[in-house]
N, C-alpha and C. Protein backbone atom coordinates (compact mmCIF):
# COMPACT_ATOMS: atom_id res chain seq x y z
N UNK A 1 0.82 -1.19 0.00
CA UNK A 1 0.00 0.00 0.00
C UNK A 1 0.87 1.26 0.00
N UNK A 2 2.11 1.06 0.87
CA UNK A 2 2.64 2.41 0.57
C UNK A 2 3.05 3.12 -0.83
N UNK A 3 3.70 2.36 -1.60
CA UNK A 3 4.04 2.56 -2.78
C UNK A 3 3.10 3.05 -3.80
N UNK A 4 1.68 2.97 -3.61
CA UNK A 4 0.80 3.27 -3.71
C UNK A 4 -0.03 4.92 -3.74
N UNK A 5 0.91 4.71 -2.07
CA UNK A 5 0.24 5.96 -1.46
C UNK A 5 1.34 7.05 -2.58
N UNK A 6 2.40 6.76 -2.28
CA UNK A 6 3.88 7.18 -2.77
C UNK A 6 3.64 7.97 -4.30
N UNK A 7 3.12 7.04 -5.11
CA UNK A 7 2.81 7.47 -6.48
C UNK A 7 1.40 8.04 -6.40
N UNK A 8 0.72 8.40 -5.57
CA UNK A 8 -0.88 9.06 -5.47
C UNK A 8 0.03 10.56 -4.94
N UNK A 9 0.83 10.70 -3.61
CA UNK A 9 1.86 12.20 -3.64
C UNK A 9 2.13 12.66 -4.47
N UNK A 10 3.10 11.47 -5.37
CA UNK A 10 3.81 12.27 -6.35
C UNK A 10 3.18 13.01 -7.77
N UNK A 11 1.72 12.13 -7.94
CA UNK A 11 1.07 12.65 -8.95
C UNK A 11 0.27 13.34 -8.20
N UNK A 12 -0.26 14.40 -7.21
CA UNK A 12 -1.01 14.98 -6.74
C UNK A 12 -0.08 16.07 -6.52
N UNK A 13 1.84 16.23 -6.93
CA UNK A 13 2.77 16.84 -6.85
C UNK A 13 2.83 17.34 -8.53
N UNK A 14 2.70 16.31 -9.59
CA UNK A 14 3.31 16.55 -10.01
C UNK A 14 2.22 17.21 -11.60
N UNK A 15 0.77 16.40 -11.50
CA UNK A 15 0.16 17.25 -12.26
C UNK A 15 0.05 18.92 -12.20
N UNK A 16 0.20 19.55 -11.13
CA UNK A 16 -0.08 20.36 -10.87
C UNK A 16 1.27 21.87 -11.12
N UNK A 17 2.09 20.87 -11.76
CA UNK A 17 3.42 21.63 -11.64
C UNK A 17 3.51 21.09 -13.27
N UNK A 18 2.76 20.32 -13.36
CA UNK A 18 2.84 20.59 -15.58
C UNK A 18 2.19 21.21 -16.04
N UNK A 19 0.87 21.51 -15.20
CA UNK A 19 -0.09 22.26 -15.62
C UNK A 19 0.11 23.99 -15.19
N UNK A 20 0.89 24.05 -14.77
CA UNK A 20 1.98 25.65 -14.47
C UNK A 20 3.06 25.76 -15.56
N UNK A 21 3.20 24.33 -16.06
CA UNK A 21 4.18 24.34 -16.84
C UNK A 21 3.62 25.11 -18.53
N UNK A 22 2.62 24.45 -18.30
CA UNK A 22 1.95 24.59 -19.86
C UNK A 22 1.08 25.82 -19.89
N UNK A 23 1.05 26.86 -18.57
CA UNK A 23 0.41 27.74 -18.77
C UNK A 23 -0.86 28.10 -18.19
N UNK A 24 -1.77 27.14 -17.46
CA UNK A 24 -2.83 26.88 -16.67
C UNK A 24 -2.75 27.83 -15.89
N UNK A 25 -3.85 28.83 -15.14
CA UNK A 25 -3.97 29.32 -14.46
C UNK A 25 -3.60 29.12 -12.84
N UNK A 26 -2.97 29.85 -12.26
CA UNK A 26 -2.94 29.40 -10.88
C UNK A 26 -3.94 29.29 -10.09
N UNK A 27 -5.32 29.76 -10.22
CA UNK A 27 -5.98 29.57 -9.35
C UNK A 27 -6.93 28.22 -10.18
N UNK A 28 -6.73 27.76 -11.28
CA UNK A 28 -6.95 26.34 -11.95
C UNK A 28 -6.03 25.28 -10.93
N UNK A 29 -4.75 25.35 -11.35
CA UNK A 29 -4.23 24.80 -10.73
C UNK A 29 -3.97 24.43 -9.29
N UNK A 30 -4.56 25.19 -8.32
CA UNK A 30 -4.80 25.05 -6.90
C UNK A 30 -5.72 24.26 -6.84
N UNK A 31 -7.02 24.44 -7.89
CA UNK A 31 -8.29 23.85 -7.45
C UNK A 31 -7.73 22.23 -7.85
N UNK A 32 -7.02 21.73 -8.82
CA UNK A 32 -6.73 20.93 -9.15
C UNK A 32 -6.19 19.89 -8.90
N UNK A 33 -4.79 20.67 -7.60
CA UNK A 33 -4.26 20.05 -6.68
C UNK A 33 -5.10 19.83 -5.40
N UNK A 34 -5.84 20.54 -5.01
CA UNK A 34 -6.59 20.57 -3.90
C UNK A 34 -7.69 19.40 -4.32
N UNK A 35 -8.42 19.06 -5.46
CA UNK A 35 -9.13 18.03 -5.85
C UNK A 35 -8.65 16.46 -5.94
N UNK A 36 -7.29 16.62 -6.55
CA UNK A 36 -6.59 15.35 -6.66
C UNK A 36 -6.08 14.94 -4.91
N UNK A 37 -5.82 15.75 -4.11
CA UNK A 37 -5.55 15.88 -3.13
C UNK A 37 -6.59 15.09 -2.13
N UNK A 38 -7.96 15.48 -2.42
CA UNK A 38 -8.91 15.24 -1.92
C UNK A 38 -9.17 13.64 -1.94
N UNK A 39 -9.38 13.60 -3.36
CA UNK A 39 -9.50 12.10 -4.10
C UNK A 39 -8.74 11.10 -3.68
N UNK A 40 -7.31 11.44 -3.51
CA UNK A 40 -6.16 10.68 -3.15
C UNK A 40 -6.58 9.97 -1.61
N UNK A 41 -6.87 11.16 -1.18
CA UNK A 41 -7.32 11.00 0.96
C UNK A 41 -8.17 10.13 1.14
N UNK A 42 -9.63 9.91 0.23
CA UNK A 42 -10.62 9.07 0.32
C UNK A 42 -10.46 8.26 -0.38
N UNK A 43 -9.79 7.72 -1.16
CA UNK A 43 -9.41 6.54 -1.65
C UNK A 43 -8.24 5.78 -0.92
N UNK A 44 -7.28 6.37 -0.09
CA UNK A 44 -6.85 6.01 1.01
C UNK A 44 -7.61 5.56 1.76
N UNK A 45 -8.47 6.07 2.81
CA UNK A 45 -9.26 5.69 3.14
C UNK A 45 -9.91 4.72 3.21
N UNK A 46 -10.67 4.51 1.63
CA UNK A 46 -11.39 3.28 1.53
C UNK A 46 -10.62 2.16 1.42
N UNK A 47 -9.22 2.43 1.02
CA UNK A 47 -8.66 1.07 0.41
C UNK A 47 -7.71 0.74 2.26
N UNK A 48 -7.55 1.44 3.07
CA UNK A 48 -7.31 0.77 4.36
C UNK A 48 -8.67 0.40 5.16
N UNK A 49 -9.39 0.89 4.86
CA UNK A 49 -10.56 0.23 5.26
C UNK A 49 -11.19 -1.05 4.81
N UNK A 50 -10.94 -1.28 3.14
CA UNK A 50 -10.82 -2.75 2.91
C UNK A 50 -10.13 -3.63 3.45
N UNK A 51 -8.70 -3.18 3.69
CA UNK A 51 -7.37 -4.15 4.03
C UNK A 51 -8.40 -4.57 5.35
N UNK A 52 -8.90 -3.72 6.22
CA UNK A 52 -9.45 -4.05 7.58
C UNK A 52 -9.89 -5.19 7.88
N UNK A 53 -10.77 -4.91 6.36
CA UNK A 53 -12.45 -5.94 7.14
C UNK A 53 -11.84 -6.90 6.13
N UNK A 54 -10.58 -6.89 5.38
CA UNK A 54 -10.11 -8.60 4.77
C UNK A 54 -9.77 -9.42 5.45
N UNK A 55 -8.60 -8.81 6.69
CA UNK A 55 -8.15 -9.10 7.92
C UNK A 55 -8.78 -9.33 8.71
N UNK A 56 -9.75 -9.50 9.21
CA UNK A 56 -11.23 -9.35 9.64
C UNK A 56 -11.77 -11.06 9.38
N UNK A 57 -11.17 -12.14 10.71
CA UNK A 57 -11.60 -13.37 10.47
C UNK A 57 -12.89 -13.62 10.18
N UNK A 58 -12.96 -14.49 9.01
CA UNK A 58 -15.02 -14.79 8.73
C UNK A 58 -15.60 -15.24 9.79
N UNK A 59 -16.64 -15.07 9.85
CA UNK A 59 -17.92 -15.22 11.18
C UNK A 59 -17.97 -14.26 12.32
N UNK A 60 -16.34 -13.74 12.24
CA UNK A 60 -16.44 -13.15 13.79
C UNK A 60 -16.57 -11.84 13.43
N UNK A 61 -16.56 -10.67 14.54
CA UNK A 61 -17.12 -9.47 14.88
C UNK A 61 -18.62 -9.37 15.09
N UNK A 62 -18.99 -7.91 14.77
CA UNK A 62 -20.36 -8.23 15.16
C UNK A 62 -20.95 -8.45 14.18
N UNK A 63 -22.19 -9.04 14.78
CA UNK A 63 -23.18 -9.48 13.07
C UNK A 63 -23.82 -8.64 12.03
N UNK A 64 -23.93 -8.91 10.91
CA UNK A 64 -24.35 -7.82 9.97
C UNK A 64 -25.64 -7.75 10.32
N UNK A 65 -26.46 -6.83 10.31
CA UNK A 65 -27.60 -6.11 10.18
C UNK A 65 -28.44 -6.53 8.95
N UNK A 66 -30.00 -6.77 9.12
CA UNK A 66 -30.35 -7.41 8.10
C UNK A 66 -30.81 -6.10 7.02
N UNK A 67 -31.94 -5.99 6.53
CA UNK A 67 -32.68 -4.51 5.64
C UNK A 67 -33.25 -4.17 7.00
N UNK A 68 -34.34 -3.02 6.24
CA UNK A 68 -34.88 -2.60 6.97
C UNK A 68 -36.10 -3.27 7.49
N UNK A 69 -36.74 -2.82 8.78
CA UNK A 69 -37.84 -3.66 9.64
C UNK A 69 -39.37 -2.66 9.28
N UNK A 70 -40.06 -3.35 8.61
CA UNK A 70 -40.93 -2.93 8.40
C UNK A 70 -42.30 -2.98 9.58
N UNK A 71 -43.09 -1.63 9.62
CA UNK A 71 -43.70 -1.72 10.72
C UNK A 71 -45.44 -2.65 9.47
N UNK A 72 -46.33 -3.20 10.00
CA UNK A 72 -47.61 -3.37 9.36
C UNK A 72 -48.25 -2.05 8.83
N UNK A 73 -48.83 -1.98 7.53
CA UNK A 73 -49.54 -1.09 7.19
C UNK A 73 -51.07 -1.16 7.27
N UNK A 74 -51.71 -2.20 7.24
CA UNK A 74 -52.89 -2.80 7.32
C UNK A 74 -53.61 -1.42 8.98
N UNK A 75 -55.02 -1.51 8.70
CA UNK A 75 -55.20 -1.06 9.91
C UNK A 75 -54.97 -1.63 11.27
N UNK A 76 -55.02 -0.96 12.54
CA UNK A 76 -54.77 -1.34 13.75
C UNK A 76 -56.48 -2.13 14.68
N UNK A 77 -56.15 -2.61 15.62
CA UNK A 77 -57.37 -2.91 16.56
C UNK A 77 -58.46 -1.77 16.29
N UNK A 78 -58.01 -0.95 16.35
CA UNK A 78 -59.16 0.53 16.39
C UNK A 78 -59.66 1.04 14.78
N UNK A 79 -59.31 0.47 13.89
CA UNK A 79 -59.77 0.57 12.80
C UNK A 79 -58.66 1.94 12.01
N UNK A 80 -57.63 2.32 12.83
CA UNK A 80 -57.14 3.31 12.32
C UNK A 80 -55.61 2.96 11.92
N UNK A 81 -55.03 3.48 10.69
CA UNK A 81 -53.60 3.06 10.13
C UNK A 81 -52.68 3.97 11.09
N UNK A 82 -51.71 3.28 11.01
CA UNK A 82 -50.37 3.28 11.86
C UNK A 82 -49.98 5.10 11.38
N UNK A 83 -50.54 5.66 9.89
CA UNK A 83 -50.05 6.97 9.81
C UNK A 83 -50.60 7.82 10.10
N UNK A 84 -51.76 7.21 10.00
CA UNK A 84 -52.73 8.57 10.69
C UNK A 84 -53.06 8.58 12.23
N UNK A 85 -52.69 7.27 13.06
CA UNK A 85 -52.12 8.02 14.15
C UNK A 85 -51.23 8.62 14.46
N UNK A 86 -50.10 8.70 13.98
CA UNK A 86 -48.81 9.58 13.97
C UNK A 86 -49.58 10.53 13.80
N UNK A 87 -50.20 10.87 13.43
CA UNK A 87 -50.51 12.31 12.70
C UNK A 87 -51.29 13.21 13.56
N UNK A 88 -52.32 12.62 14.50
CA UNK A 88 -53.46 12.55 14.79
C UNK A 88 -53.45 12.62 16.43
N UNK A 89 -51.70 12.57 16.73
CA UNK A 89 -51.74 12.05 18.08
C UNK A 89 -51.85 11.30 19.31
């Protein structure tokens, strides 16, 4: 991963100093570095956050979460739906 990281610096160094080269505006070029910059951080990010959960023996930690829990929509004992008591008080 470092080597990685290494060449994500150096091109977050080095587009930004060709594009000064060739004439690009400086305040282009800030936004540019500051974007690749950005990109670089969260893709860091995600990709040590993969290494994590690879490392991350199967079965164990905590358990995944299923969808979501749906409440009944049908009416209630009282003849009234679950939204219009929310509503209704």
């Amino acid at each position: 991963m470092t080597d990685l990281v290494r060449w994500a610096a150096f091109s977050c160094f080095l587009v930004p100093v060709a594009l000064l080269w060739y004439g690009a505006s400086f305040a282009g070029t800030a936004g540019t570095a500051v974007g690749l910059t950005a990109v670089t951080a969260v893709c860091r990010l995600l990709l040590r956050r993969s290494e994590h959960l690879a490392a991350r023996p199967s079965g164990g930690g905590r358990p995944v979460r299923g969808g979501r829990r749906r409440r009944p929509r049908g009416p209630d004992t009282q003849g009234q739906t679950a939204h219009w008591r929310k509503h209704t008080g």
